[in-house]
N, C-alpha and C. Protein backbone atom coordinates (compact mmCIF):
# COMPACT_ATOMS: atom_id res chain seq x y z
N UNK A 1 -11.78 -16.24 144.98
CA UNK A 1 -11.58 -16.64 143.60
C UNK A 1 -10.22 -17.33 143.48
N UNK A 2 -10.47 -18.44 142.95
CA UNK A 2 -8.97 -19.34 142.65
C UNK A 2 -8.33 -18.42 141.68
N UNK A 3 -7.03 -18.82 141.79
CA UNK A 3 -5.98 -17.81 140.80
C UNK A 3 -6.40 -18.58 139.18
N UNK A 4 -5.98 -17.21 138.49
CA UNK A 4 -6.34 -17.80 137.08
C UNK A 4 -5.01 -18.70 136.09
N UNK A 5 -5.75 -19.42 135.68
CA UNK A 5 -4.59 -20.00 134.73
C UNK A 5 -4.01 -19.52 133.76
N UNK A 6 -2.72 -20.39 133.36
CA UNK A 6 -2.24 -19.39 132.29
C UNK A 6 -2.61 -18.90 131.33
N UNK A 7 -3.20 -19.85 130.85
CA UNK A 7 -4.53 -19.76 129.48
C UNK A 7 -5.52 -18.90 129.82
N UNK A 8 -6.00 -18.47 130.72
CA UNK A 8 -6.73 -17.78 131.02
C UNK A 8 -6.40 -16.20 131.20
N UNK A 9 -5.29 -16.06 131.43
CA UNK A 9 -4.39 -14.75 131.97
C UNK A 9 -3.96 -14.38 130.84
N UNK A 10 -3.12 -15.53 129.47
CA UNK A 10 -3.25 -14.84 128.51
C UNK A 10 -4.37 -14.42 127.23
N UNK A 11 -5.56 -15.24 127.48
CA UNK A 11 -6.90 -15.02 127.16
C UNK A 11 -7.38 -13.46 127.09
N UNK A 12 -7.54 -12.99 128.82
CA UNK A 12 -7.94 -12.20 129.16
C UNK A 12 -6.53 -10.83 128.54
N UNK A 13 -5.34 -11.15 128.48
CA UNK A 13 -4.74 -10.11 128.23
C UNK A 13 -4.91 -9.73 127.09
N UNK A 14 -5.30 -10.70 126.22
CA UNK A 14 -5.23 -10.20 124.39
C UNK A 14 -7.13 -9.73 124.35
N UNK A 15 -7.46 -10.11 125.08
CA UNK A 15 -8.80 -9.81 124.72
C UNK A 15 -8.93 -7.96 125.27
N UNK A 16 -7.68 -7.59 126.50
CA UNK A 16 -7.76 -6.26 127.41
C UNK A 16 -6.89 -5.40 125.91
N UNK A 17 -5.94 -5.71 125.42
CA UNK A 17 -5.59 -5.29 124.49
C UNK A 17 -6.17 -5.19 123.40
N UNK A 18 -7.04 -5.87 122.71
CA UNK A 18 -7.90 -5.88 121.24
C UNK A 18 -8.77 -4.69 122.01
N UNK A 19 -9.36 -4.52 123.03
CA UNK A 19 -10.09 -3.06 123.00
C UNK A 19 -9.35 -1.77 123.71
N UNK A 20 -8.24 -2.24 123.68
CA UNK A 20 -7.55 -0.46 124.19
C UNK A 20 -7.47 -0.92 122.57
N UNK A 21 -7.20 -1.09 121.26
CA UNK A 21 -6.41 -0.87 120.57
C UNK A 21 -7.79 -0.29 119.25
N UNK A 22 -8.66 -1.01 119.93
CA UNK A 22 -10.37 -0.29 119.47
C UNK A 22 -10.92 1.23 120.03
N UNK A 23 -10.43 1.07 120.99
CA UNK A 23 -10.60 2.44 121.85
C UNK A 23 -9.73 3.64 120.87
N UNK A 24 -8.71 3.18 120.85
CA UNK A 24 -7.70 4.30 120.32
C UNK A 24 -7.80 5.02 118.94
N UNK A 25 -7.86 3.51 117.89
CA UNK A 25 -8.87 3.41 116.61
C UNK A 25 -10.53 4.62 116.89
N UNK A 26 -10.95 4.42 117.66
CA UNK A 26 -12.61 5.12 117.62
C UNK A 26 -11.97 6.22 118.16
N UNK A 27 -11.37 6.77 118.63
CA UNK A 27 -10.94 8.47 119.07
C UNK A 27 -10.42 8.95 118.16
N UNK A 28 -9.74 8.14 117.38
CA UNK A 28 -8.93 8.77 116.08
C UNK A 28 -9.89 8.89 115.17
N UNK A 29 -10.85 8.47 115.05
CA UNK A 29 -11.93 8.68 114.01
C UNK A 29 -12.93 9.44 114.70
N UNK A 30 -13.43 9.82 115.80
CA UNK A 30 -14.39 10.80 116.39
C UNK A 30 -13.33 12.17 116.07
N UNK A 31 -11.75 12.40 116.60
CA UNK A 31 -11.53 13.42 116.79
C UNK A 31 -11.35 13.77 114.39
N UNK A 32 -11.23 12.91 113.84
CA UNK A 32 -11.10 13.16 112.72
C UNK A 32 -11.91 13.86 112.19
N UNK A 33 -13.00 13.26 112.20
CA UNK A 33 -14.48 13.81 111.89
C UNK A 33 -14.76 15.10 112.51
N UNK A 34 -14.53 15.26 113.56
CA UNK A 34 -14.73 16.49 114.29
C UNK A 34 -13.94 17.53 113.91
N UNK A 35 -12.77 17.17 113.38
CA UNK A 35 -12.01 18.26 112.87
C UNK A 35 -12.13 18.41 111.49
N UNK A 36 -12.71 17.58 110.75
CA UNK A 36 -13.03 17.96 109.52
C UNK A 36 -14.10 18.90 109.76
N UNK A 37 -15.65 18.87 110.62
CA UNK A 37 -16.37 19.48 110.67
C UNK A 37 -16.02 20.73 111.25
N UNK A 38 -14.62 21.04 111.79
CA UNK A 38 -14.50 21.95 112.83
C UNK A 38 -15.39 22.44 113.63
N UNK A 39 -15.90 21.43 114.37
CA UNK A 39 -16.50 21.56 115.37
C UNK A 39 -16.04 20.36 116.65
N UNK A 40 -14.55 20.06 116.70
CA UNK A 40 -13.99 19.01 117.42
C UNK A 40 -13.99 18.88 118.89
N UNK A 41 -14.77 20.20 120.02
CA UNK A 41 -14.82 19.71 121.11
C UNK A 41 -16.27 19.64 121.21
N UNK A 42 -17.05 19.92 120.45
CA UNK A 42 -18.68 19.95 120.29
C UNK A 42 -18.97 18.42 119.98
N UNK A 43 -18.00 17.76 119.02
CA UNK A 43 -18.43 16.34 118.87
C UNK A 43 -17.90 15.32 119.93
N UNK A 44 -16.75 15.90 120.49
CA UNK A 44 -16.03 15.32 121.33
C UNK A 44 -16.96 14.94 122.45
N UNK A 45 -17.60 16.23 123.18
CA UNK A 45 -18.15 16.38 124.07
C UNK A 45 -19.34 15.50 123.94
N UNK A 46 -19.89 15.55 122.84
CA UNK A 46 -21.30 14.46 122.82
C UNK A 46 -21.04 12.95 122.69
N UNK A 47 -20.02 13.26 122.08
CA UNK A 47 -20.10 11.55 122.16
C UNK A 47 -19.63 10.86 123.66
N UNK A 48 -18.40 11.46 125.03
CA UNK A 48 -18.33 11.10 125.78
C UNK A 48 -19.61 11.60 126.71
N UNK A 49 -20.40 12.20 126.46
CA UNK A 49 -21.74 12.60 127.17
C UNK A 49 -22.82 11.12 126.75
N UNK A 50 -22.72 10.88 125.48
CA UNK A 50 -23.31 9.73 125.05
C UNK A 50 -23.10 8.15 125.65
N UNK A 51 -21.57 7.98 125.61
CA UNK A 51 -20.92 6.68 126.05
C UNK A 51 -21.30 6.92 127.85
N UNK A 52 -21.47 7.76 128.61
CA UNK A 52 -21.97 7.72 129.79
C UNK A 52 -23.39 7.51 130.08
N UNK A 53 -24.20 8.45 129.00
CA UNK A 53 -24.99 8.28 129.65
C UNK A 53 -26.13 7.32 128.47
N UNK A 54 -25.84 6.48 127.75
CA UNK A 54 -26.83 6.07 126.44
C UNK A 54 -28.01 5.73 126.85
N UNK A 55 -28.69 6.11 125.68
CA UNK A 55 -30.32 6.05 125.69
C UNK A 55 -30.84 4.53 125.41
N UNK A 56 -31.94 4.52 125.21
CA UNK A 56 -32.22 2.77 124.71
C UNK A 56 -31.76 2.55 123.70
N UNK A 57 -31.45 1.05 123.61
CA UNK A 57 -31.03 0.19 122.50
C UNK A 57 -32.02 0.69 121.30
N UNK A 58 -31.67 0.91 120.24
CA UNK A 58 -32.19 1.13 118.57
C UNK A 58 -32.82 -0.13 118.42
């Protein structure tokens, strides 16, 4: 693979950042919810059981 260009390197960096920054956003709202329900490692647990293993598309 040829090396990437700059445009490309900073492409790919803002695009690696917009989803850690989505990632972080969706944990803060799974663990929210979960602690409102107090049930926060029960929801925890399903949803990273879910993101591994998902069922068919809806």
């Amino acid at each position: 693979m040829s090396e990437w260009t700059e445009d490309r390197r900073i492409a790919w960096h803002a695009a690696w950042k917009a989803w850690v920054e989505a990632v972080v956003e969706v944990q803060a709202a799974v663990s929210a919810y979960a602690i409102a329900q107090a049930v926060r490692h029960q929801v925890e647990a399903d949803v990273k059981r879910t993101a591994r293993h998902p069922g068919p598309a809806a």
